[in-house]
Protein backbone atom coordinates (compact mmCIF):
# COMPACT_ATOMS: atom_id res chain seq x y z
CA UNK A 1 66.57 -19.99 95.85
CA UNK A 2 68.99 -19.70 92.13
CA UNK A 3 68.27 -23.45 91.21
CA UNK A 4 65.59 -25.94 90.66
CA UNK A 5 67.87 -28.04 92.07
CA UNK A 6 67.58 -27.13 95.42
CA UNK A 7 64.39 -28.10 95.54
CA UNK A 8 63.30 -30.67 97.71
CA UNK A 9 60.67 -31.78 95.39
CA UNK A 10 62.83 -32.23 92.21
CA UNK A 11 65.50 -33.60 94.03
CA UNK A 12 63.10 -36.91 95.04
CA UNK A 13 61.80 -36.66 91.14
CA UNK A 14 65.08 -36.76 89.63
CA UNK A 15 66.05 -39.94 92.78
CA UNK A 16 62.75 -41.38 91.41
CA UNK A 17 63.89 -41.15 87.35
CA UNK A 18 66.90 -42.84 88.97
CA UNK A 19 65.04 -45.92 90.28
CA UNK A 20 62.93 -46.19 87.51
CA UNK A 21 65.62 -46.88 84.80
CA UNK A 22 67.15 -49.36 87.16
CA UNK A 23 63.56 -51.05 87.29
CA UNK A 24 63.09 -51.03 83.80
CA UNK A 25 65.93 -52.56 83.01
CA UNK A 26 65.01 -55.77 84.40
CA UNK A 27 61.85 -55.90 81.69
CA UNK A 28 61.30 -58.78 79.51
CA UNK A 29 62.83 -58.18 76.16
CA UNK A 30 59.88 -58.04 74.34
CA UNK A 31 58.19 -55.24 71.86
CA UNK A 32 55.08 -54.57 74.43
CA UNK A 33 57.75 -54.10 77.27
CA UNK A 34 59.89 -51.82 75.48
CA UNK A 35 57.07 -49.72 74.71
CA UNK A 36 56.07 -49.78 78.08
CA UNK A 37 59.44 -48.52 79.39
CA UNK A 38 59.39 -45.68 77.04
CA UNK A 39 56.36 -44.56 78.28
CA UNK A 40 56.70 -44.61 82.12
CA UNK A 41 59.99 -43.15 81.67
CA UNK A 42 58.82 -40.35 79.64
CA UNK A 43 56.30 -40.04 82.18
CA UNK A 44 58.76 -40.72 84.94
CA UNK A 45 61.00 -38.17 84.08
CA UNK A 46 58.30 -35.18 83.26
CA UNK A 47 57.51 -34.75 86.92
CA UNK A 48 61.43 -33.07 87.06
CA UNK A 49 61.22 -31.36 83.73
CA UNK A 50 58.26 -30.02 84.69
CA UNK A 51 59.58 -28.86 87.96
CA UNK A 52 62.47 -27.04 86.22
CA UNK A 53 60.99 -25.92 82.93
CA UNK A 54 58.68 -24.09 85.87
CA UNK A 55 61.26 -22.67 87.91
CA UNK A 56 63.33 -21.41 84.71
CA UNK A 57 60.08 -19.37 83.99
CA UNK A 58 59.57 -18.08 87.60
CA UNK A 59 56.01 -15.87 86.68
CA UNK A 60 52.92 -16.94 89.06
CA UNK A 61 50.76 -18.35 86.22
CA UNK A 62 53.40 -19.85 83.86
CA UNK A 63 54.93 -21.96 86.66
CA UNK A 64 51.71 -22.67 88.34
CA UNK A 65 50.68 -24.43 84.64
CA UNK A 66 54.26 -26.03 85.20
CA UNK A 67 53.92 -27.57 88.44
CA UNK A 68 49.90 -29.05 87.29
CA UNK A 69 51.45 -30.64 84.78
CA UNK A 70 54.22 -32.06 86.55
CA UNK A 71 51.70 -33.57 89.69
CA UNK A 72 49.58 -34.92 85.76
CA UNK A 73 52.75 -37.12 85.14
CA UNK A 74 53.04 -38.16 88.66
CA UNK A 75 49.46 -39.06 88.60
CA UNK A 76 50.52 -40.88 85.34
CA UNK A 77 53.04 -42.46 86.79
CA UNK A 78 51.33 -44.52 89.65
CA UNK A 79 49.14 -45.66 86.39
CA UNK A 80 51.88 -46.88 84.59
CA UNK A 81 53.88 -49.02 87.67
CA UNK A 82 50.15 -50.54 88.52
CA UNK A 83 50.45 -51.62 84.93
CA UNK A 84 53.69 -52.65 85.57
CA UNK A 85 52.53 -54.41 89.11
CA UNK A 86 49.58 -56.15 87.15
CA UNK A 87 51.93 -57.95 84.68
CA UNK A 88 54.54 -58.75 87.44
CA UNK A 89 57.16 -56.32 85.87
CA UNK A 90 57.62 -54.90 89.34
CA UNK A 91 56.94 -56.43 92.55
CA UNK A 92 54.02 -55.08 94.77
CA UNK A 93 56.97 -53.50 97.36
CA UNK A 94 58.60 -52.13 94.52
CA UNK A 95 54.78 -50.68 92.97
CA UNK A 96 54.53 -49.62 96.89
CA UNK A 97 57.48 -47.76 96.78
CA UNK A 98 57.56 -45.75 93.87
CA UNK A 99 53.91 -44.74 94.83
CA UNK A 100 55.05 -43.49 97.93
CA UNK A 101 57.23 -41.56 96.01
CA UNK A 102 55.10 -40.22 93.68
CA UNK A 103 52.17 -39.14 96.20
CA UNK A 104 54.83 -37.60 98.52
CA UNK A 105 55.50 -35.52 94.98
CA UNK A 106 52.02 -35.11 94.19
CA UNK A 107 51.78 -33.61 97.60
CA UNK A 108 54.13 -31.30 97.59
CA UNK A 109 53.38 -30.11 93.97
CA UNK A 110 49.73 -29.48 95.84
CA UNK A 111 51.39 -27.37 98.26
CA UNK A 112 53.52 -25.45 95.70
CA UNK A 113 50.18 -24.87 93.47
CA UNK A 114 48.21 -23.92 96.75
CA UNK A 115 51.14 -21.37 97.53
CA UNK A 116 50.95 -19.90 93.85
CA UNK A 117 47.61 -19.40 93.68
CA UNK A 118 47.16 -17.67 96.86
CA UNK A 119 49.62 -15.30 96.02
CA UNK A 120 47.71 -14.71 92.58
């Protein structure tokens, strides 16, 4: 594999940043809601910066530290949209959704870790 982009696992984070800015935009526009925004799209979008900023480095350790901090933000994540399903920014099949998402990530980050570390 040349490119983080061929991965399976950044190509659903980088769908999910996609989904997420759509969802966001339908916030209230008030100050709490734009700092929520900011947040779970910084978080949001770590989980494929993460991925790459990993791959880019390609050494056992380095992109095993990657990859844990990329499942952290997807972890993250599912905290922010229950936040965002608890003030009825999001509905709970939207919430549903994007935690799908972000456990199918989680998962497969597990797996890439798992792989890493028995190779270590």
């Amino acid at each position: 594999m040349k490119d983080f982009r061929e991965l399976v696992v950044w190509q659903k984070a980088i769908n999910l940043f996609e989904a997420v800015v759509k969802d966001t935009e339908m916030f209230p526009n008030t100050e709490s809601a734009r700092i929520i925004q900011n947040q779970v799209i910084r978080s949001i979008s770590s989980i494929s910066a993460n991925i790459a900023e990993g791959f880019g480095r390609r050494r056992g350790k380095e992109y095993e530290h990657y990859l844990y901090i990329s499942r952290g933000s997807a972890n993250e994540s599912i905290d922010w949209y229950e936040k965002l399903k608890r003030l009825n920014y999001v509905s709970a099949d939207t919430f549903i959704e994007r935690e799908t998402i972000c456990e199918e990530i989680r998962a497969m980050l597990t797996g890439m870790i798992n792989k890493l570390e028995s190779k270590n």
